[in-house]
Protein backbone atom coordinates (compact mmCIF):
# COMPACT_ATOMS: atom_id res chain seq x y z
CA UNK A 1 16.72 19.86 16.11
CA UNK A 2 18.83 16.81 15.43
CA UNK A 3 18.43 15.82 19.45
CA UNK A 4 14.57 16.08 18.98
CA UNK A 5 14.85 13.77 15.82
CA UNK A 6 16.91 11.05 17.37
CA UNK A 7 14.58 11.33 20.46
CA UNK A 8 11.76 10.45 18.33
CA UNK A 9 13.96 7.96 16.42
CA UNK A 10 14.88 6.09 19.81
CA UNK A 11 11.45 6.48 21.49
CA UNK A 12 9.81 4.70 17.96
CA UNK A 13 12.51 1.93 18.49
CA UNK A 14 12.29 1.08 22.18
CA UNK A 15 8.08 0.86 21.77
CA UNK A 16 8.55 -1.62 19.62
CA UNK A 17 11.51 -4.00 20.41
CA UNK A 18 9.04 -4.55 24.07
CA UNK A 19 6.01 -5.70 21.20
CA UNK A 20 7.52 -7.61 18.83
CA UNK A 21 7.32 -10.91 19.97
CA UNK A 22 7.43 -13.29 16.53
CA UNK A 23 10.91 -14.46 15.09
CA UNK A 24 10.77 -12.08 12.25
CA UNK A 25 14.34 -13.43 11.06
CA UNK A 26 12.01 -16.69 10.43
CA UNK A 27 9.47 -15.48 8.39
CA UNK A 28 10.49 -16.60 4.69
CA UNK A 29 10.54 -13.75 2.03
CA UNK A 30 7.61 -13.61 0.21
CA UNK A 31 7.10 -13.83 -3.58
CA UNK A 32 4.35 -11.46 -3.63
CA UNK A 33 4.59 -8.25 -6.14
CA UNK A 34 2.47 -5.45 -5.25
CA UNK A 35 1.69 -3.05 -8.47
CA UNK A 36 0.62 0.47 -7.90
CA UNK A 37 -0.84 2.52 -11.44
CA UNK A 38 -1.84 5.89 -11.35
CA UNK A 39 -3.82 7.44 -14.90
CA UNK A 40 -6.21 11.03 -14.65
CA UNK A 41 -9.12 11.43 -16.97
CA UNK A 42 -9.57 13.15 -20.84
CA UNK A 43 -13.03 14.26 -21.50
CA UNK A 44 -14.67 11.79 -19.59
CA UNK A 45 -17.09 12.82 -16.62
CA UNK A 46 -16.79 11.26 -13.02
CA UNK A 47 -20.05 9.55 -13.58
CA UNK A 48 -18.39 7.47 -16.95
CA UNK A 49 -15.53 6.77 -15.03
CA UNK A 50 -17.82 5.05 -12.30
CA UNK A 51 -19.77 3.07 -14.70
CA UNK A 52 -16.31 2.29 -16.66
CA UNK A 53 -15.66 0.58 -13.21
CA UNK A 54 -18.90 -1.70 -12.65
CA UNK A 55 -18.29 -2.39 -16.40
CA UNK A 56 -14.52 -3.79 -15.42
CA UNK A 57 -14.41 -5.10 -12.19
CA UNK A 58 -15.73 -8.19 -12.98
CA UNK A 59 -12.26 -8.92 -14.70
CA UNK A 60 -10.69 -8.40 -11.42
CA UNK A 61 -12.46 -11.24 -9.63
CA UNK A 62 -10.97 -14.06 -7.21
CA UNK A 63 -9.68 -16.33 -10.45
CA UNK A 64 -9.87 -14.52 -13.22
CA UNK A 65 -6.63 -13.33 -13.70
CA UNK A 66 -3.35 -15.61 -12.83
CA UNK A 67 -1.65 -14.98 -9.47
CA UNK A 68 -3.93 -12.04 -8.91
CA UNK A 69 -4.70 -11.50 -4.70
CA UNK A 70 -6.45 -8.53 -4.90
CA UNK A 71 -7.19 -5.32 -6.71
CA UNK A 72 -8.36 -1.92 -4.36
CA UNK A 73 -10.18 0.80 -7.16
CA UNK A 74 -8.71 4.05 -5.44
CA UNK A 75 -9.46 7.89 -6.36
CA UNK A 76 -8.22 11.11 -5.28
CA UNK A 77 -11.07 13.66 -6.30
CA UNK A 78 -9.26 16.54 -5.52
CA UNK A 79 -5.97 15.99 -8.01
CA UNK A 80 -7.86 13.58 -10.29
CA UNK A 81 -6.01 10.98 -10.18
CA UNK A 82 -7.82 7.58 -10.10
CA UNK A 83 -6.10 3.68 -10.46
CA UNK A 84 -5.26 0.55 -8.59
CA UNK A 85 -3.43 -1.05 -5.87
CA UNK A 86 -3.21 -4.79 -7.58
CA UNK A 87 -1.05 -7.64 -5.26
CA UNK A 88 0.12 -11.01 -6.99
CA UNK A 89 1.41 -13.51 -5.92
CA UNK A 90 5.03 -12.78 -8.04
CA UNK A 91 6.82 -11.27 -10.55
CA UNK A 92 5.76 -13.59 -13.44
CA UNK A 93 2.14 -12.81 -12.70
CA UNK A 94 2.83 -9.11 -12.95
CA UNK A 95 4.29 -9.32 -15.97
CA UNK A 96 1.74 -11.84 -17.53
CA UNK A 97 -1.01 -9.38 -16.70
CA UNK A 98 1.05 -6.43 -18.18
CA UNK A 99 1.44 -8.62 -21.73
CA UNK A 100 -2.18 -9.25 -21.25
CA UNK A 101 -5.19 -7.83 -23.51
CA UNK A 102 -7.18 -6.60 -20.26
CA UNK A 103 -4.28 -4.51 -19.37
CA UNK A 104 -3.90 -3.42 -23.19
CA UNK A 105 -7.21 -2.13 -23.23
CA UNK A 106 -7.08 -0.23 -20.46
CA UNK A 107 -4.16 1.71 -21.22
CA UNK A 108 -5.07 2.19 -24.62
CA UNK A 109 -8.64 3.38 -23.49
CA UNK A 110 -9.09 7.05 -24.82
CA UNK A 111 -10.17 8.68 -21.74
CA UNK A 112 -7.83 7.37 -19.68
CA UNK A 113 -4.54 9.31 -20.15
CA UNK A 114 -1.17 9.65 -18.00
CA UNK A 115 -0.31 6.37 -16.77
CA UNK A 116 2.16 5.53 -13.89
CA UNK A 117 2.89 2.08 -13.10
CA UNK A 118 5.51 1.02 -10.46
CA UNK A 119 5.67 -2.44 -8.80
CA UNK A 120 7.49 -3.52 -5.68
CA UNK A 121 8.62 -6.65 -4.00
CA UNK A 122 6.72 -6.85 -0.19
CA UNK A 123 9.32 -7.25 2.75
CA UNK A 124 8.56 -10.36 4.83
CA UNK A 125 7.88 -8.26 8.39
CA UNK A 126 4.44 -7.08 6.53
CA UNK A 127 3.29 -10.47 7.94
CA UNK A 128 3.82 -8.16 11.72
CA UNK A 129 1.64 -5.35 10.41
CA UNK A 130 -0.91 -7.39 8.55
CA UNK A 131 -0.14 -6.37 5.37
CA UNK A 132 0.47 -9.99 3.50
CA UNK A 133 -2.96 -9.47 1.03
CA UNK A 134 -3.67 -12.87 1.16
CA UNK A 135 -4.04 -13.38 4.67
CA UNK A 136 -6.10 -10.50 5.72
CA UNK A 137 -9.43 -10.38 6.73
CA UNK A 138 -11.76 -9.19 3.32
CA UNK A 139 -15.67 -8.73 3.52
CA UNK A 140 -17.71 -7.89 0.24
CA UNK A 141 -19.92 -5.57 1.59
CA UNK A 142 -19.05 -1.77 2.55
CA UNK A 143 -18.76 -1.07 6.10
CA UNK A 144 -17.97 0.85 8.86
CA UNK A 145 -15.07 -1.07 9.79
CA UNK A 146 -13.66 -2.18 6.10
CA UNK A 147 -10.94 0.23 4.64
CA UNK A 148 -11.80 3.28 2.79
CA UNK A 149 -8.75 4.82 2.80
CA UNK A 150 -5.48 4.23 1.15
CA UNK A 151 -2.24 5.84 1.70
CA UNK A 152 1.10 5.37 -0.10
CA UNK A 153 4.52 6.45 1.22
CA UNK A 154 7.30 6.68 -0.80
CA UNK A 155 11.35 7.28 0.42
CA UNK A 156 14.98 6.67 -0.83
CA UNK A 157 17.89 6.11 1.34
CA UNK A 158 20.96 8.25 2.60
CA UNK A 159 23.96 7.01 3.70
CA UNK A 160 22.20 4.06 4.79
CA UNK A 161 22.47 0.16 3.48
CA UNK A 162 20.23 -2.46 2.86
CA UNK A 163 21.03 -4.43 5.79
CA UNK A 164 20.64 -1.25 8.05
CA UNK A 165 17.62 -0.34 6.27
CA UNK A 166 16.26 -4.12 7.20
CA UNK A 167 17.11 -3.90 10.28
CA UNK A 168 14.73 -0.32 11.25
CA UNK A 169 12.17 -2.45 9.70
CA UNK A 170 12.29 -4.84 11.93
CA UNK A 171 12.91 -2.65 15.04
CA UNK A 172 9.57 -0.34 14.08
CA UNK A 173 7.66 -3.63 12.23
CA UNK A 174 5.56 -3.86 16.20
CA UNK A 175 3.81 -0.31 16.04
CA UNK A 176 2.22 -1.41 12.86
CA UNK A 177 0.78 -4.44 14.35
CA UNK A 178 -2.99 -4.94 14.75
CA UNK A 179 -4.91 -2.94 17.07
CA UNK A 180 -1.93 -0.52 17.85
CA UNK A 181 -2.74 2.33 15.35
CA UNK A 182 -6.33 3.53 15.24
CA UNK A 183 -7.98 2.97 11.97
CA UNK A 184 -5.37 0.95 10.90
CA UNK A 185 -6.23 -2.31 8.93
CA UNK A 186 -2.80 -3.05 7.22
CA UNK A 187 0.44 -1.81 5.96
CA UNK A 188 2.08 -3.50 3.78
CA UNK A 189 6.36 -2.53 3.83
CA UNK A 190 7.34 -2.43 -0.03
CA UNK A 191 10.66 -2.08 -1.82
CA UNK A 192 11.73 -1.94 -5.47
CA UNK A 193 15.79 -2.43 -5.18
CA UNK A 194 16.12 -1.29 -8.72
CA UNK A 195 15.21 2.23 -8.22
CA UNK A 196 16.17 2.12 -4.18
CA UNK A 197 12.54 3.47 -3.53
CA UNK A 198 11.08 1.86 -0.38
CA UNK A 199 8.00 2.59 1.87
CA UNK A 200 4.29 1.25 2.64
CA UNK A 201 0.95 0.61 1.62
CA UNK A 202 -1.73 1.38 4.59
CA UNK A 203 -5.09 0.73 4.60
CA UNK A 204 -7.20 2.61 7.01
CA UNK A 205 -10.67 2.52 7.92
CA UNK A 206 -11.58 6.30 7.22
CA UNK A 207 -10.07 9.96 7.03
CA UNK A 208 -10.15 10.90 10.67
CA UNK A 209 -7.60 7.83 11.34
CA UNK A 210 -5.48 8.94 8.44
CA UNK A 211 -4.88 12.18 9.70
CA UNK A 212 -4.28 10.77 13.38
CA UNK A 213 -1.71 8.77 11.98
CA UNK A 214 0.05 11.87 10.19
CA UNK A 215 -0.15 14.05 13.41
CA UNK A 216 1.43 11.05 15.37
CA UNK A 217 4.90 11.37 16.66
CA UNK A 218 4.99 7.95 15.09
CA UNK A 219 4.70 9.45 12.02
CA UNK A 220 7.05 12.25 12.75
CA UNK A 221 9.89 10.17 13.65
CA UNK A 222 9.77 8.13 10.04
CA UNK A 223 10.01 11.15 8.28
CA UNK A 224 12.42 12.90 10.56
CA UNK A 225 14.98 9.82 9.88
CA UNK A 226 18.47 11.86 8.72
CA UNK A 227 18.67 8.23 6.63
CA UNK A 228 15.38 7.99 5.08
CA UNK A 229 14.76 11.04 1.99
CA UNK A 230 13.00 12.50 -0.63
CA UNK A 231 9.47 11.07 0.98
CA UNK A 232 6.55 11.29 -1.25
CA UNK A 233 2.77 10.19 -0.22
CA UNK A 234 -0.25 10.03 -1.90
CA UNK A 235 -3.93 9.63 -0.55
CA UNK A 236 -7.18 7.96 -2.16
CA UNK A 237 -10.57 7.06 -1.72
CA UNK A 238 -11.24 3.33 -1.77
CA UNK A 239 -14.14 2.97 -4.33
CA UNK A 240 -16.79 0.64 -3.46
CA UNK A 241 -16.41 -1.71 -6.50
CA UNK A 242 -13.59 -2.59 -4.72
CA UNK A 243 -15.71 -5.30 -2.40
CA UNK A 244 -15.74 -7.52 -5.84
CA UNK A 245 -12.35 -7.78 -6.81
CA UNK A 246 -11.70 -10.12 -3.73
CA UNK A 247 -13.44 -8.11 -1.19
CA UNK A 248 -12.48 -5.53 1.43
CA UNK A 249 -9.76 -5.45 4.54
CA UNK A 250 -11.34 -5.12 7.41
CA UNK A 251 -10.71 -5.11 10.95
């Protein structure tokens, strides 16, 4: 088994050192923060939750709220679980919007119960795979090629430091570059060093190319690394509204 997993290890490596072409030790660390919250519903219907969100998402605007990039409204119908996938431009701005009335009243709104929040730093070898939120492409209208799915993965690390960590990113950064994973519009490689969780953001263009991606041995070999544990991911729906709060990635 652990000759299989190494084969898939080395054969995800070797694809990608021949792709990656851009001085990745160049790109400068970004500043940007990206916040993930999670809440599920209290006697509230599906269709008040929807209007709650053309009644909101006006807040969530280019502008309106400091060092705010973007906002994605996601759902998962099937565990209820509904929220946001917010990136600012840094830490202050995370924590200015967290001290902030909007945020206030959103947590404190009745029939929205079970909050998670967790925010991350973005690695700098998301500008390979697309996934710096301010320089994608973004459309406001809903379309075939725009992303309606979200996935988030989740992982610690075993026996495995920070610099060695860095350096798979760097060696698998290339498969994750445009036009190499069908579907794929961005991923965005996330880390909180507090809490050692690391992993992605990926925005895809529908379902079919979601579960292409999971079936790939791309995919296998990530979560077959001996030094990467405890995975977690999570799936949503992209909600519409989302084409407002600065629009959606799109191929």
């Amino acid at each position: 088994m652990k000759k299989i997993v190494f084969l898939l290890i080395a054969v995800l490596i070797i694809s990608c050192q021949s792709e990656v072409k851009a001085p990745i030790a160049n790109i400068p660390a970004p500043n940007m923060q990206v916040l993930t919250v999670k809440y599920e519903l209290s006697e509230m219907s599906l269709k008040a939750h929807a209007q709650l969100g053309n009644d909101v998402v006006d807040n969530f605007a280019p502008g309106k709220i400091r060092g705010l990039i973007s906002k994605t409204f996601i759902g998962n119908l099937e565990k209820g679980v509904f929220g946001g996938v917010y990136y600012f431009k840094d830490k202050t701005s995370v924590d200015g919007y967290l001290a902030s009335e909007l945020w206030k009243g959103i947590v404190s709104h009745p029939n929205l119960v079970n909050f998670e929040t967790e925010s991350y730093s973005v690695a700098a070898i998301s500008a390979v795979s697309n996934g710096f939120a301010d320089k994608r492409k973004v459309i406001n209208s809903v379309e075939k090629n725009t992303a309606h799915q979200l996935f988030i993965v989740n992982y610690g690390l075993s026996e495995m430091s920070l610099a060695e960590h860095a350096q798979l990113g760097v060696d698998v950064v290339g498969n994750f570059a445009p036009g190499k994973i069908k579907g794929l519009i961005g991923k965005t490689f996330i880390g909180n060093l507090e809490k050692k969780v690391f992993g992605g953001v990926y925005y895809f263009t529908d379902k079919a190319s979601v579960e292409a991606y999971l079936a790939s041995d791309l995919w296998k070999g990530i979560v077959s690394h001996p030094n990467l544990v405890n995975f977690k991911n999570e799936r949503y729906t992209i909600a519409p509204i989302s084409s407002i709060s600065n629009g959606l990635p799109s191929l």
